[in-house]
C-alpha atoms as a PDB file:
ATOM      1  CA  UNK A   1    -130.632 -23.881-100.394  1.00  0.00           C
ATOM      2  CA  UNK A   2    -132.602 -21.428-102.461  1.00  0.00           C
ATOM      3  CA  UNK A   3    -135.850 -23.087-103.326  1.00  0.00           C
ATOM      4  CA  UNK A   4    -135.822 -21.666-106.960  1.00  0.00           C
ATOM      5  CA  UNK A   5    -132.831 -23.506-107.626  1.00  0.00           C
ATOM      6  CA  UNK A   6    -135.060 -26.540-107.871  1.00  0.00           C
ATOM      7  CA  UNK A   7    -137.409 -25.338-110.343  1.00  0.00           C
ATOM      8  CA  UNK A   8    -138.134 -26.617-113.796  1.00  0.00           C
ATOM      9  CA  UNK A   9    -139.188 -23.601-116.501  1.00  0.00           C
ATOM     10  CA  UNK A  10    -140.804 -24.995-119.640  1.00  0.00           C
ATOM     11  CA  UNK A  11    -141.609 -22.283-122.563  1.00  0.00           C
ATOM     12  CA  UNK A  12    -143.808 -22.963-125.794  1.00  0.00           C
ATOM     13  CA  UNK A  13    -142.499 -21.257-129.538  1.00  0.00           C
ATOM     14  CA  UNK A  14    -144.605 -22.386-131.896  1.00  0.00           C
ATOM     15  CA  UNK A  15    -144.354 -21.012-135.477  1.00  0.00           C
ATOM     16  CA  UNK A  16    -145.911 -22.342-138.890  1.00  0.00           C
ATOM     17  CA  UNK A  17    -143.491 -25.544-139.053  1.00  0.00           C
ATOM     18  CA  UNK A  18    -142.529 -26.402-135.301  1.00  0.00           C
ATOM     19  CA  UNK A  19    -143.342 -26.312-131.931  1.00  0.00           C
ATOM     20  CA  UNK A  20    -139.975 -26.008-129.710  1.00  0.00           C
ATOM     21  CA  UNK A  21    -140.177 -26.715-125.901  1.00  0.00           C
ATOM     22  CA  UNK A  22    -137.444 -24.883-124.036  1.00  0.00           C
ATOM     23  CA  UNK A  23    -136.838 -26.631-120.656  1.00  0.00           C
ATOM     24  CA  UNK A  24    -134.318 -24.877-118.507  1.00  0.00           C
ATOM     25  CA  UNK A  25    -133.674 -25.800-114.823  1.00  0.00           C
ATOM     26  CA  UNK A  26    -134.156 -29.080-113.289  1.00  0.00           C
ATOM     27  CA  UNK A  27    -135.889 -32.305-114.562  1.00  0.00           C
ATOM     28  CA  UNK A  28    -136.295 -34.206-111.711  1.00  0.00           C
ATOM     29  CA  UNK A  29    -138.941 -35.441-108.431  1.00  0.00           C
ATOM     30  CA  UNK A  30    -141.918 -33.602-109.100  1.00  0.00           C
ATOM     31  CA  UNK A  31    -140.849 -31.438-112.314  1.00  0.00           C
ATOM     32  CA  UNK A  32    -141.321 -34.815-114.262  1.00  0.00           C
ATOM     33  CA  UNK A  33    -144.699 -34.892-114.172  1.00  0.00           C
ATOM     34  CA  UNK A  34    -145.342 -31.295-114.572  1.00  0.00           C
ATOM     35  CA  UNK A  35    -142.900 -31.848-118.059  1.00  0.00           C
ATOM     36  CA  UNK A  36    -145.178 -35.011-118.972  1.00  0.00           C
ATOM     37  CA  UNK A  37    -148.425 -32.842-118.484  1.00  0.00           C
ATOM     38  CA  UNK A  38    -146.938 -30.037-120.904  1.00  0.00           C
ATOM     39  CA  UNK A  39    -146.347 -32.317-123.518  1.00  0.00           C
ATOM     40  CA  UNK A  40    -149.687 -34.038-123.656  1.00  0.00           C
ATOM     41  CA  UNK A  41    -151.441 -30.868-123.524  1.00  0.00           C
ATOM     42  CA  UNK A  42    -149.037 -29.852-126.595  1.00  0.00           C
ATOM     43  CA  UNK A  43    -149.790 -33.153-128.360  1.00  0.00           C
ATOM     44  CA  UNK A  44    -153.024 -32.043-130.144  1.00  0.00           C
ATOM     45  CA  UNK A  45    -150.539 -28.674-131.431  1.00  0.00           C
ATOM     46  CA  UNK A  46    -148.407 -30.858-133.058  1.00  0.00           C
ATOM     47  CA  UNK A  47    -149.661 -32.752-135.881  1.00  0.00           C
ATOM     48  CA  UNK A  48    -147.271 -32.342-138.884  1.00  0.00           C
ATOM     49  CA  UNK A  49    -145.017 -30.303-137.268  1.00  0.00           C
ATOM     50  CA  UNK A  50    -141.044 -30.342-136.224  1.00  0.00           C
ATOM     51  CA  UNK A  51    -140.690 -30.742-132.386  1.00  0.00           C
ATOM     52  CA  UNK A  52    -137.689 -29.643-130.938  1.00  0.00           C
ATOM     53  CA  UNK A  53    -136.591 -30.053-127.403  1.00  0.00           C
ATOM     54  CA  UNK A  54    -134.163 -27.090-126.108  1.00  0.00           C
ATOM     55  CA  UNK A  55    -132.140 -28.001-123.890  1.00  0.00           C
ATOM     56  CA  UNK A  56    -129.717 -25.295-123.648  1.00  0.00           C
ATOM     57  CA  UNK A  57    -130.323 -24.398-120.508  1.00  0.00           C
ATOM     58  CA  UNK A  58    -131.354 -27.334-118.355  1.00  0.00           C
ATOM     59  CA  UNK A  59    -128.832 -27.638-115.576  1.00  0.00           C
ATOM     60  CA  UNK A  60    -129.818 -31.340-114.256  1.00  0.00           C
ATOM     61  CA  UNK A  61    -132.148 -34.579-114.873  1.00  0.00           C
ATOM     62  CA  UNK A  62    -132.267 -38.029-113.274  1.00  0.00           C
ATOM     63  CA  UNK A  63    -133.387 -41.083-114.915  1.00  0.00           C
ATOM     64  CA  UNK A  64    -136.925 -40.617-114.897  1.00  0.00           C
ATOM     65  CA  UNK A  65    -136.523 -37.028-116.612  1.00  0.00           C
ATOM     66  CA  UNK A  66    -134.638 -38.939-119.217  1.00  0.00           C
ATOM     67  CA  UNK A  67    -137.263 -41.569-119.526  1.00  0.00           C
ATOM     68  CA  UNK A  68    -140.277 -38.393-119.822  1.00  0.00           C
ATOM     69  CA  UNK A  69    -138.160 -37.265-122.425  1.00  0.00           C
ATOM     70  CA  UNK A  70    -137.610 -40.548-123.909  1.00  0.00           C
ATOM     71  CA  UNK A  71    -141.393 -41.198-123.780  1.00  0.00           C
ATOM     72  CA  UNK A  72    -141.977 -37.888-125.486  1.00  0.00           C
ATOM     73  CA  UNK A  73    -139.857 -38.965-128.385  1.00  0.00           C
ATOM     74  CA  UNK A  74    -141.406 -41.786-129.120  1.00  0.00           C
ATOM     75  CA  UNK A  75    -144.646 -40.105-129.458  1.00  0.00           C
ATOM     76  CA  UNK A  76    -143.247 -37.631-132.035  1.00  0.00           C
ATOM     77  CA  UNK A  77    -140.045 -37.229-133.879  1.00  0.00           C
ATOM     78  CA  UNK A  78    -138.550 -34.419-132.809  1.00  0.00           C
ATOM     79  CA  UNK A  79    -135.068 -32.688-132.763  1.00  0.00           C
ATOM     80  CA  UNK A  80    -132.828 -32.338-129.609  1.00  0.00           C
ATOM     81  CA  UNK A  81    -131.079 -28.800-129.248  1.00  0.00           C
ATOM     82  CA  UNK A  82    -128.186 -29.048-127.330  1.00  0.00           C
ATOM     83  CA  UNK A  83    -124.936 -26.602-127.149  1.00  0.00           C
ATOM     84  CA  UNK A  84    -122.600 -27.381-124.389  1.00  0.00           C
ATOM     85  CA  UNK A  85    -120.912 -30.935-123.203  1.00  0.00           C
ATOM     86  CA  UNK A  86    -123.275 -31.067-120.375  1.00  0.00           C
ATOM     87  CA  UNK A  87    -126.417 -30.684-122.591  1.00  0.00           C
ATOM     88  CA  UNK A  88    -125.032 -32.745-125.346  1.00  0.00           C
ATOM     89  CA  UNK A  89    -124.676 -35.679-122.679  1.00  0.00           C
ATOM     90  CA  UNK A  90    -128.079 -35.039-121.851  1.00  0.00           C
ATOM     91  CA  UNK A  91    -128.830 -35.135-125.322  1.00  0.00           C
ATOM     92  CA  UNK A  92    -127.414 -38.434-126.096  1.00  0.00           C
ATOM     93  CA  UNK A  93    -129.015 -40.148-122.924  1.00  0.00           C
ATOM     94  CA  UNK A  94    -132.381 -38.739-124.374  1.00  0.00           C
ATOM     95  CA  UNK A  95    -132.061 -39.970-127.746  1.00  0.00           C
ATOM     96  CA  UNK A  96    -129.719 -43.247-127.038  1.00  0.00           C
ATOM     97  CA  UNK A  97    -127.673 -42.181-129.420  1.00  0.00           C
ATOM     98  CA  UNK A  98    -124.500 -41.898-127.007  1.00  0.00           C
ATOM     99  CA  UNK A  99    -121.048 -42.087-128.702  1.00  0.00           C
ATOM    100  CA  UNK A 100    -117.614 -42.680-127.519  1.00  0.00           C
ATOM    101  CA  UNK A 101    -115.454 -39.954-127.965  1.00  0.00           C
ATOM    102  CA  UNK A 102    -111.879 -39.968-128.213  1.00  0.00           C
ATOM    103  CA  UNK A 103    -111.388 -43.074-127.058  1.00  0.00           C
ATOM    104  CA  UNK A 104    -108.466 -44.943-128.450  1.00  0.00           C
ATOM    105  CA  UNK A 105    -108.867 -48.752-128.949  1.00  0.00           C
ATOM    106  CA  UNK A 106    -106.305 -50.121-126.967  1.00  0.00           C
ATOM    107  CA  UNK A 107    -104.341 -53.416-127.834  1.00  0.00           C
ATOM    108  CA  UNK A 108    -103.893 -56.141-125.567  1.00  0.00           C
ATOM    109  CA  UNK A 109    -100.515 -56.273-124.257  1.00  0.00           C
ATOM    110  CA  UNK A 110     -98.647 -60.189-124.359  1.00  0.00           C
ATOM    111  CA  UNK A 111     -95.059 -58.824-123.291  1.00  0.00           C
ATOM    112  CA  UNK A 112     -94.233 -59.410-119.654  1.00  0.00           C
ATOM    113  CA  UNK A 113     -94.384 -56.293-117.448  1.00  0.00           C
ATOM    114  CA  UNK A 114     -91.036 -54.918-115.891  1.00  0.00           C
ATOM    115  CA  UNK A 115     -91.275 -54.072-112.323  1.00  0.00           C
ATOM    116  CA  UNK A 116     -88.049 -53.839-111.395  1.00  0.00           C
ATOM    117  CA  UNK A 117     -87.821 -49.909-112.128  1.00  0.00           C
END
């Protein structure tokens, strides 16, 4: 397997309001703490303004990418920029904020089940 396929790309945009992190690739094994290391050293940047994450383009994380992001979260508020159902999962597992969708309720059944057909 190509050994880029692995790799985790993090990119800073900062303007007068926010700071967005784009992560694209991987977030998992060794990339974690490379991710964690980014956002402490873009802590002090931060102060009063609008994090977002951008997520767009990450292609994989494990639990403990979710929990790095997680972490990150709860050290600032922050928006999570997702576009696609992959990335919106990813989104809700970051934020805990994971919905049903489409999902009927269904009803218990009491009637007695025909097997004879």
């Amino acid at each position: 397997m190509a050994e880029w396929l692995n790799m985790l790309k993090i990119t800073i945009y900062e303007d007068d309001s926010s700071i967005t992190l784009k992560i694209e690739g991987k977030l998992i094994g060794p990339w974690i703490d490379e991710f964690s290391e980014v956002w402490e050293q873009t802590t002090p940047l931060i102060e009063a303004k609008n994090v977002r994450l951008d997520i767009r383009d990450m292609t994989f994380i494990d639990g403990d990418g979710i929990e790095a992001l997680r972490k990150g979260r709860r050290w600032h508020p922050n928006e999570v920029i997702a576009d696609t159902p992959l990335t919106r999962d990813f989104s809700d597992r970051i934020t805990g904020s994971v919905a049903v969708r489409n999902v009927k309720e269904i009803e218990p059944c009491n009637a007695p089940i025909d097997r004879t057909n």
